[in-house]
PDB file of N, CA and C in Angstrom:
ATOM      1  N   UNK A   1     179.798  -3.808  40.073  1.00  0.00           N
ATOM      2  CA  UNK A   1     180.773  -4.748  40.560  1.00  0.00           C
ATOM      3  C   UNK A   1     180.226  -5.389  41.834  1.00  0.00           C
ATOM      4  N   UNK A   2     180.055  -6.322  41.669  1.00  0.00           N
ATOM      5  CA  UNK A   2     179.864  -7.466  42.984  1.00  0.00           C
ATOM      6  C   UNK A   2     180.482  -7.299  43.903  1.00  0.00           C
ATOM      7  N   UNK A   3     180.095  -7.505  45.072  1.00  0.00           N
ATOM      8  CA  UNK A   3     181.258  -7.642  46.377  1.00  0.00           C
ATOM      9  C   UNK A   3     181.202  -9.007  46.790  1.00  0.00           C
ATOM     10  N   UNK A   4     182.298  -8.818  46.961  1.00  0.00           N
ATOM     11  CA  UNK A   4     183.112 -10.304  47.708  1.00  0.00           C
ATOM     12  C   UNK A   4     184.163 -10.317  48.200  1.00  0.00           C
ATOM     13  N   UNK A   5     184.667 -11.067  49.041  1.00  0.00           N
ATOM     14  CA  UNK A   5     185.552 -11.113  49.989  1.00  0.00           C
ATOM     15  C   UNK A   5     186.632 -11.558  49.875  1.00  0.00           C
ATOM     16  N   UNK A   6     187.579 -10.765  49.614  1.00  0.00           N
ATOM     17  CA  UNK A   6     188.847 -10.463  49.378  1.00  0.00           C
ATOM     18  C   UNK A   6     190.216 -11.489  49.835  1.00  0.00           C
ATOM     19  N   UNK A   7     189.824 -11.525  50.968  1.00  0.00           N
ATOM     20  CA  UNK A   7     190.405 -12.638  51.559  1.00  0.00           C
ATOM     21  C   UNK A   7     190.428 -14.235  51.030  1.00  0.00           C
ATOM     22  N   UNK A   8     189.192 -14.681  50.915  1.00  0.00           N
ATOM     23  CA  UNK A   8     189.270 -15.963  50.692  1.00  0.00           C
ATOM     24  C   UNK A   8     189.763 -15.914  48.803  1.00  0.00           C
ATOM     25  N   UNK A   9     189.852 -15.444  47.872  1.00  0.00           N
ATOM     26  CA  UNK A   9     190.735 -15.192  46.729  1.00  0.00           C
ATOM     27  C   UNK A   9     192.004 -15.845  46.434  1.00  0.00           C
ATOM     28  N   UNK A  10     191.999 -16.582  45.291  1.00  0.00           N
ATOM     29  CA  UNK A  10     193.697 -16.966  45.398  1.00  0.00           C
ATOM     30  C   UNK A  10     194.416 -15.836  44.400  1.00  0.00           C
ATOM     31  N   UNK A  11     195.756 -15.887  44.327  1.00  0.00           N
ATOM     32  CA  UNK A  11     196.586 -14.675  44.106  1.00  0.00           C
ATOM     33  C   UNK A  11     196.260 -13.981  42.707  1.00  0.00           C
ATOM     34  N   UNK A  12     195.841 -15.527  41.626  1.00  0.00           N
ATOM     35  CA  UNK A  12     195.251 -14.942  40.304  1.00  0.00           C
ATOM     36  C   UNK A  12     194.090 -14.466  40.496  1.00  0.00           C
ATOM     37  N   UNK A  13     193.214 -14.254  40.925  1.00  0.00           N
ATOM     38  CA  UNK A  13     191.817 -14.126  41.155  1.00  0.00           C
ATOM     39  C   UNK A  13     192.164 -12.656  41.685  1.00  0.00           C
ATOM     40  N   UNK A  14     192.686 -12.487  42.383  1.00  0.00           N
ATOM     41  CA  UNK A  14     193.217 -10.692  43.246  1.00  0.00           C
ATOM     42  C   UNK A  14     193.904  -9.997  41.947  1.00  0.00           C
ATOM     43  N   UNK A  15     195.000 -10.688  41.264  1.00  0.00           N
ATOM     44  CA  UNK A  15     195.391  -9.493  39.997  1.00  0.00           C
ATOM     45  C   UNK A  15     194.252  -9.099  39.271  1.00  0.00           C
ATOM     46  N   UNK A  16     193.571 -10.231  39.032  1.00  0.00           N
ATOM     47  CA  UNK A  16     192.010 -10.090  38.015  1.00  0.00           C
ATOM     48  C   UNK A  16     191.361  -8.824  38.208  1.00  0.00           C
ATOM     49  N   UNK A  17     191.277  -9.008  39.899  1.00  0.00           N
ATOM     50  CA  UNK A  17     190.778  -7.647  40.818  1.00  0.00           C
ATOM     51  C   UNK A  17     191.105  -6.837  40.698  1.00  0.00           C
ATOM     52  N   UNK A  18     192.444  -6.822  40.653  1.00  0.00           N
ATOM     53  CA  UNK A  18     193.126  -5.614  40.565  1.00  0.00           C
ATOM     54  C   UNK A  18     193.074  -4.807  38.983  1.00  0.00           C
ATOM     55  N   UNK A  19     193.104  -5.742  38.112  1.00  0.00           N
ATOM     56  CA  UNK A  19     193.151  -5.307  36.672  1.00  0.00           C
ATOM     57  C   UNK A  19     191.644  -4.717  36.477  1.00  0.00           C
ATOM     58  N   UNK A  20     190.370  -5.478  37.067  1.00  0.00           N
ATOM     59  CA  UNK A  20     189.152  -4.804  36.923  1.00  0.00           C
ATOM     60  C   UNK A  20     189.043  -3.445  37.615  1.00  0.00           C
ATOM     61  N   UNK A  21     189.646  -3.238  38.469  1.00  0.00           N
ATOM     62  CA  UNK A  21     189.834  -2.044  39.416  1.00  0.00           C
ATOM     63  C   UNK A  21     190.686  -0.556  38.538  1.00  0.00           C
ATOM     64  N   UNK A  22     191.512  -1.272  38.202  1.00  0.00           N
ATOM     65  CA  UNK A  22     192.381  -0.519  37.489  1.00  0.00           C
ATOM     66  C   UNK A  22     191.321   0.391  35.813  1.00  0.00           C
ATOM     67  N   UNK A  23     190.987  -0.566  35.765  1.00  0.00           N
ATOM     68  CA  UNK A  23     190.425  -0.428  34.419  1.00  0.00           C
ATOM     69  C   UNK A  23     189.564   0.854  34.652  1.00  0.00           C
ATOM     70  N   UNK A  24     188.461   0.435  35.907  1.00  0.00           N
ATOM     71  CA  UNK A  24     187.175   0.946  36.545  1.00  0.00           C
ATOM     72  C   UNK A  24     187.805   2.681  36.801  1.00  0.00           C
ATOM     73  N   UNK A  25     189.219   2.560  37.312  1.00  0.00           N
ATOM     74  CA  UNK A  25     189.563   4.409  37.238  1.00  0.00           C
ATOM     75  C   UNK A  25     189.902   4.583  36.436  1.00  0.00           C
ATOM     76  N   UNK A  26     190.180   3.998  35.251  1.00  0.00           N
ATOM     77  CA  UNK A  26     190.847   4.598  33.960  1.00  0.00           C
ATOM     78  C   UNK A  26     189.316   5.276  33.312  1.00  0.00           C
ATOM     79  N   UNK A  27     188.230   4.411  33.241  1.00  0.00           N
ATOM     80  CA  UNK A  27     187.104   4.871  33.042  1.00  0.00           C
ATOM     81  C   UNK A  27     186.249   6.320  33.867  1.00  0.00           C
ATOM     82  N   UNK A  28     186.121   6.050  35.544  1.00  0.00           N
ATOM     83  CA  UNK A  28     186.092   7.061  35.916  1.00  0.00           C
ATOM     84  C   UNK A  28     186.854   8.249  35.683  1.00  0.00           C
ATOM     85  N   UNK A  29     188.263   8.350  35.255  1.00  0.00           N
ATOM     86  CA  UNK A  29     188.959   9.392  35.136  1.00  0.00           C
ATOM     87  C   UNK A  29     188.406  10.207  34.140  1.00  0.00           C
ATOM     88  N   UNK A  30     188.017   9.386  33.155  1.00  0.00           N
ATOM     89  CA  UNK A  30     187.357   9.688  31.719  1.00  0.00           C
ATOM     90  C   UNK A  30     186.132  10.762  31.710  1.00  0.00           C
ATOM     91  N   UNK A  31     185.496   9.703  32.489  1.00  0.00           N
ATOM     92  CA  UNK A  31     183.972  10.524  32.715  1.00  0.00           C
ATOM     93  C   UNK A  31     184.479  11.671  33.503  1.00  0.00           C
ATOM     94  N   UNK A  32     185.182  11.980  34.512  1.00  0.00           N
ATOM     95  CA  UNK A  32     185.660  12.987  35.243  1.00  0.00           C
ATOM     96  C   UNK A  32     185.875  14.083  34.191  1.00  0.00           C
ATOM     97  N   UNK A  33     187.102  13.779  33.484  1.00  0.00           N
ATOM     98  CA  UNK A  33     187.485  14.685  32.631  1.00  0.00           C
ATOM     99  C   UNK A  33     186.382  15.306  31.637  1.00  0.00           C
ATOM    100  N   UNK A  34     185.838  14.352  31.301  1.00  0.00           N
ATOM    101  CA  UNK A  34     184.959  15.005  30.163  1.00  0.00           C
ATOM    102  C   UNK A  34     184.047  15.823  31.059  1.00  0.00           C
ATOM    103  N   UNK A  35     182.904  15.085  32.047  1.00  0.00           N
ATOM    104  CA  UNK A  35     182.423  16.576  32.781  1.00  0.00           C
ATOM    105  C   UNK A  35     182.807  17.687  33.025  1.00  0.00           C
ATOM    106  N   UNK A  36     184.401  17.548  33.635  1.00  0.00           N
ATOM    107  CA  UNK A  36     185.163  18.759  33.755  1.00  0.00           C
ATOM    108  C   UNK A  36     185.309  19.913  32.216  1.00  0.00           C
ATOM    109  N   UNK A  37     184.875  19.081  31.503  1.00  0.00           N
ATOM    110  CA  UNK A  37     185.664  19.609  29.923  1.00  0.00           C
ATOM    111  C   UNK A  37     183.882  20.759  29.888  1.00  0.00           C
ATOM    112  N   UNK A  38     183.303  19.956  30.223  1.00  0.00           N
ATOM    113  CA  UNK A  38     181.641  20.698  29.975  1.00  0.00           C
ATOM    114  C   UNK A  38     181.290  21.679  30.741  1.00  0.00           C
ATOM    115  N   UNK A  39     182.086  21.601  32.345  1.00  0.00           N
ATOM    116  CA  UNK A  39     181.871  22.601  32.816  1.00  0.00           C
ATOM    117  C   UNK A  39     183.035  23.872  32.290  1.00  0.00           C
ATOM    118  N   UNK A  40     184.217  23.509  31.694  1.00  0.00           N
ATOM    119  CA  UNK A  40     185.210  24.650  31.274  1.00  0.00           C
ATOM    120  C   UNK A  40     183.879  25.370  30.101  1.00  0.00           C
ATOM    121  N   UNK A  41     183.428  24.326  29.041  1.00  0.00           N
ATOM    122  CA  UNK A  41     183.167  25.172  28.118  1.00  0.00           C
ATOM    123  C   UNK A  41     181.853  25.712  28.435  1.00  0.00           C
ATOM    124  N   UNK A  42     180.766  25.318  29.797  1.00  0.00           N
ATOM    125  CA  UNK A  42     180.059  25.879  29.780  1.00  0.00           C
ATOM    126  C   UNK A  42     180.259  27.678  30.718  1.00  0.00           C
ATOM    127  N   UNK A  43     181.575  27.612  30.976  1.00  0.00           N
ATOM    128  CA  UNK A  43     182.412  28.766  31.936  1.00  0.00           C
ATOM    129  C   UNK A  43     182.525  29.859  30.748  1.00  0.00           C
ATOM    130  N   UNK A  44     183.235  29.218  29.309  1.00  0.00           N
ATOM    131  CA  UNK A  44     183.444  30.419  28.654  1.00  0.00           C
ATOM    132  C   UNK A  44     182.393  30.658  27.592  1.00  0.00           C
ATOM    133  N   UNK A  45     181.439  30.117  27.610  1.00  0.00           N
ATOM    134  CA  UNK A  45     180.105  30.282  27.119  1.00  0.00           C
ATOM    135  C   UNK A  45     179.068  31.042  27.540  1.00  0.00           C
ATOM    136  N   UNK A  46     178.948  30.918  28.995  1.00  0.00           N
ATOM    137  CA  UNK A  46     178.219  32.152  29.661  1.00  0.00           C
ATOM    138  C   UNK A  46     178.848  33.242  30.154  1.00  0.00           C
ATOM    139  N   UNK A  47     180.295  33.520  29.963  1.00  0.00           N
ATOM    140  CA  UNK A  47     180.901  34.381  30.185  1.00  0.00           C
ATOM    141  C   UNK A  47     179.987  35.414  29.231  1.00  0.00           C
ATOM    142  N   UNK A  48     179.844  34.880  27.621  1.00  0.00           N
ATOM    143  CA  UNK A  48     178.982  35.577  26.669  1.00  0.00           C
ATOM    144  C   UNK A  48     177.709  36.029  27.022  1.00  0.00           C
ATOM    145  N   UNK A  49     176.551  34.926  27.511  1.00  0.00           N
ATOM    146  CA  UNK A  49     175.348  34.798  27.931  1.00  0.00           C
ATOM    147  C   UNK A  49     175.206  34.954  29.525  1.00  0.00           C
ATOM    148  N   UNK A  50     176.176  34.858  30.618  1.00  0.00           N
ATOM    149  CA  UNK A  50     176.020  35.451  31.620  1.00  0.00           C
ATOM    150  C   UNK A  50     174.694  34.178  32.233  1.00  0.00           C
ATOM    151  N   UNK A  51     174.652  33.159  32.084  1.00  0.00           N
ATOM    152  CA  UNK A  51     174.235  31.844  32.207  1.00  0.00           C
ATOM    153  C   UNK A  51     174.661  30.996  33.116  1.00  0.00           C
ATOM    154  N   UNK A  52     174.766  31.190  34.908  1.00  0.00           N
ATOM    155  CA  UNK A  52     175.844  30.250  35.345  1.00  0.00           C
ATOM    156  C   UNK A  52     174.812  29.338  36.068  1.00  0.00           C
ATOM    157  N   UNK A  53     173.663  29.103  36.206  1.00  0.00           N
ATOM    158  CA  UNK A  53     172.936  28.289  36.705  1.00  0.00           C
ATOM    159  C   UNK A  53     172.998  27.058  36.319  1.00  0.00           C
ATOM    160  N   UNK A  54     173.355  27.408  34.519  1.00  0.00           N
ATOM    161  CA  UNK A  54     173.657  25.583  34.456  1.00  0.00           C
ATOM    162  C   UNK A  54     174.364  25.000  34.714  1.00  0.00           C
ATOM    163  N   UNK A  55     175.864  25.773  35.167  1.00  0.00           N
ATOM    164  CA  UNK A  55     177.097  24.511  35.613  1.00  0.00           C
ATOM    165  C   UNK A  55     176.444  23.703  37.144  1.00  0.00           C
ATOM    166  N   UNK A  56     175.557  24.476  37.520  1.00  0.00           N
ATOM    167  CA  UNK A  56     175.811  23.794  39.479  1.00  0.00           C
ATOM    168  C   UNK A  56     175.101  22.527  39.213  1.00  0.00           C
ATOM    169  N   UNK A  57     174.211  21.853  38.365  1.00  0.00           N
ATOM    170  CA  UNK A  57     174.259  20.877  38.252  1.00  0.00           C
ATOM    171  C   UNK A  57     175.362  19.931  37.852  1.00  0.00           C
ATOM    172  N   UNK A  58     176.220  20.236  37.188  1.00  0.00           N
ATOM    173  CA  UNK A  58     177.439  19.594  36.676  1.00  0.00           C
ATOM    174  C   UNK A  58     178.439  19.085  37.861  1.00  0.00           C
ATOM    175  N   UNK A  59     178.314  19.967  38.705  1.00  0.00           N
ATOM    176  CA  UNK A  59     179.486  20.330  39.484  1.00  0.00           C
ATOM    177  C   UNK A  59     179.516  18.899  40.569  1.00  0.00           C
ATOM    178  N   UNK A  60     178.101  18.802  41.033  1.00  0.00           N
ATOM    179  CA  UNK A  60     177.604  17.495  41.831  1.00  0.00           C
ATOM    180  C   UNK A  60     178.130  16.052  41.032  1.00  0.00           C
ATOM    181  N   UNK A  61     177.994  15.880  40.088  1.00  0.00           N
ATOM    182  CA  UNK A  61     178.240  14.498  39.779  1.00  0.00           C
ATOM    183  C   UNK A  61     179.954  14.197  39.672  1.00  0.00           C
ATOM    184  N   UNK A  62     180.428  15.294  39.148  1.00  0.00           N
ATOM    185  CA  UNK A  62     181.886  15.207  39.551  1.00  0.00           C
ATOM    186  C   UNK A  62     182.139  14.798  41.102  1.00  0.00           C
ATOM    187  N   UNK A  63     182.188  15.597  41.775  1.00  0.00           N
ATOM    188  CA  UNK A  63     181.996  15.395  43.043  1.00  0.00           C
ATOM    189  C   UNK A  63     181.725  14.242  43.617  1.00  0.00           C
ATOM    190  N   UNK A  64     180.935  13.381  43.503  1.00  0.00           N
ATOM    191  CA  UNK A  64     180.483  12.155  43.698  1.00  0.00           C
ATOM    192  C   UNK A  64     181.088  10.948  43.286  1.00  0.00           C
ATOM    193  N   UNK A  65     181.182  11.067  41.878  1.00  0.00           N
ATOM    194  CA  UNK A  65     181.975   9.979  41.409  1.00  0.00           C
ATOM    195  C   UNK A  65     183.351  10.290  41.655  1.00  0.00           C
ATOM    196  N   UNK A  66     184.561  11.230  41.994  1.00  0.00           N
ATOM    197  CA  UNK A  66     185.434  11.687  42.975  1.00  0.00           C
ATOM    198  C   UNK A  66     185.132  11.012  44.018  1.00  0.00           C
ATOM    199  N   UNK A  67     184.584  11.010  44.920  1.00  0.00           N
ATOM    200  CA  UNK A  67     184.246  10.682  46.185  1.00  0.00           C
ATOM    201  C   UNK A  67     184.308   9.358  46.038  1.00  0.00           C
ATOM    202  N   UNK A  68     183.899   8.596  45.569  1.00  0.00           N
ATOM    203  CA  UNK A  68     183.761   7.391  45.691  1.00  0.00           C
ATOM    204  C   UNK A  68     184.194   6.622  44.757  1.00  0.00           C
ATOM    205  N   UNK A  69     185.473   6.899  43.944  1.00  0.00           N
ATOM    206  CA  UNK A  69     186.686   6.200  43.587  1.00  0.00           C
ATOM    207  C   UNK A  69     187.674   6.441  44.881  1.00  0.00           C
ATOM    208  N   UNK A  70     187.503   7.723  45.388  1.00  0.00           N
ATOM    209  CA  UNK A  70     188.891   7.904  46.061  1.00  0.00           C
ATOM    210  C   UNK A  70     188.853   6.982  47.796  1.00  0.00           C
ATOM    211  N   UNK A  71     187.616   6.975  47.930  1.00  0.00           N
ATOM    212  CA  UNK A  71     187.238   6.086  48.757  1.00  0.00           C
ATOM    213  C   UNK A  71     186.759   4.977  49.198  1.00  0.00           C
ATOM    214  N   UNK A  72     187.606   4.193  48.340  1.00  0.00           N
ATOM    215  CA  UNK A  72     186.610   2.816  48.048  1.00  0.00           C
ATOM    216  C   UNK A  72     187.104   1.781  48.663  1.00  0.00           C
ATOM    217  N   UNK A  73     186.230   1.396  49.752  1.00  0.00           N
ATOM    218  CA  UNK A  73     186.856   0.054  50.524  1.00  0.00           C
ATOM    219  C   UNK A  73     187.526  -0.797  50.130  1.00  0.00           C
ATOM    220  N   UNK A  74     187.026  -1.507  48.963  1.00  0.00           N
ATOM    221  CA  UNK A  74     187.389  -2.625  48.499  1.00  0.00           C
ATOM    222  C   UNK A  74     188.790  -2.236  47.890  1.00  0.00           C
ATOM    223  N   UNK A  75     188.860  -1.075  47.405  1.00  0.00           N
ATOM    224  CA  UNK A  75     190.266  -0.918  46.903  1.00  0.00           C
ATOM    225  C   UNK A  75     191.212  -0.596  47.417  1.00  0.00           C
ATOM    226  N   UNK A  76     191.189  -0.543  48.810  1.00  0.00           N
ATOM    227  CA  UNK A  76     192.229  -0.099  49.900  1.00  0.00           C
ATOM    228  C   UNK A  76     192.381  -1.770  50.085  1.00  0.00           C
ATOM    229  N   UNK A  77     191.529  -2.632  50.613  1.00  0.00           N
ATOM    230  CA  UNK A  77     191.383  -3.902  50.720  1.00  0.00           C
ATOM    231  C   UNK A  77     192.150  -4.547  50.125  1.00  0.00           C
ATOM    232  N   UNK A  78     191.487  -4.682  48.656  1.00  0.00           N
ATOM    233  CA  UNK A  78     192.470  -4.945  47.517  1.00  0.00           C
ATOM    234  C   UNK A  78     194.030  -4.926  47.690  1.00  0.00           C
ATOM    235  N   UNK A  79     194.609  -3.773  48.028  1.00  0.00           N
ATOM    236  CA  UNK A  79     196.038  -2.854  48.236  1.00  0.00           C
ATOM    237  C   UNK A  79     196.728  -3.759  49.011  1.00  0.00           C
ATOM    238  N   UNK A  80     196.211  -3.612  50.330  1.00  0.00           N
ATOM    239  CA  UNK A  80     196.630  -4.451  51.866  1.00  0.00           C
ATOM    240  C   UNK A  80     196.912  -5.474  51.176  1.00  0.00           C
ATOM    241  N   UNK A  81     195.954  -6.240  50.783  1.00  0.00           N
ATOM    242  CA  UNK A  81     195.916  -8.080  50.710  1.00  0.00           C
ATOM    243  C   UNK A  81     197.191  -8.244  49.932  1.00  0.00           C
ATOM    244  N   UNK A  82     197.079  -7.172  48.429  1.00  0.00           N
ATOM    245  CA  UNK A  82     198.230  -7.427  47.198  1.00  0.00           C
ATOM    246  C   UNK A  82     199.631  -7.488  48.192  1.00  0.00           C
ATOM    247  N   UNK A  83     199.836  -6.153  48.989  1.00  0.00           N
ATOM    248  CA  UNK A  83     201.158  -5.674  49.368  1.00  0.00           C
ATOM    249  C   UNK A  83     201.246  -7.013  50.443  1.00  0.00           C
ATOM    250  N   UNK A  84     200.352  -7.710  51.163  1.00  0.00           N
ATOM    251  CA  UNK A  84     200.361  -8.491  52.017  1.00  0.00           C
ATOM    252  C   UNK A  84     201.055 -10.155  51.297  1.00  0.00           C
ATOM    253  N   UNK A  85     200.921  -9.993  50.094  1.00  0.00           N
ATOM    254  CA  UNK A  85     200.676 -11.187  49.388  1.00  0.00           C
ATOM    255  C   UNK A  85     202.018 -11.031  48.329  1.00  0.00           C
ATOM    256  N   UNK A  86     202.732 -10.094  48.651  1.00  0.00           N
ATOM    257  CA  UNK A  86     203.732  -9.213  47.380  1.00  0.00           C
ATOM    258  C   UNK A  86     203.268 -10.038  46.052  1.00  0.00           C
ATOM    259  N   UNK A  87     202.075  -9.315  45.571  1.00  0.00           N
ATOM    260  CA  UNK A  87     201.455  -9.286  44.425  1.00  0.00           C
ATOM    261  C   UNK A  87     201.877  -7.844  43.662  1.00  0.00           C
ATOM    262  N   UNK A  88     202.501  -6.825  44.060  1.00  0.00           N
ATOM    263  CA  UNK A  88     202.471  -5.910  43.004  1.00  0.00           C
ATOM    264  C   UNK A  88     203.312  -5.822  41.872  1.00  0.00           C
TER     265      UNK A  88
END
């Protein structure tokens, strides 16, 4: 996703934003979940094999992509301008 400046936007151009935004965590949630789903089954899999070295790679990319949905400039930005603009 491109950056650009929020401000100069007219009101259709910001829902657009907002709908691409929206979309963008429906997707991250996805990928979230499913990693999460790999680390459950890789939990009761080595419970058998006693194998836990492979989740700690897993564990990082969750983490990350977490991090940076939940903190995302532009989408706090986004928020302000909408609630500023009573776009919601």
């Amino acid at each position: 996703m491109k950056v650009t400046n929020l401000t100069g936007l007219t009101d259709e151009e910001l829902l657009v934003e907002k709908k691409k935004l929206k979309k963008s965590k429906i997707i991250n949630a996805f990928v979230i979940g499913f990693l999460v789903s790999i680390v459950i089954a890789g939990i009761v899999s080595s419970i058998i094999g006693k194998n836990y070295v492979v989740l700690i790679p897993l564990l990082f990319p969750i983490y990350f992509i977490y991090k940076i949905v939940s903190n995302s400039k532009k989408n706090n930005e986004l928020e302000i301008l909408l609630k500023k603009r009573n776009l919601n």
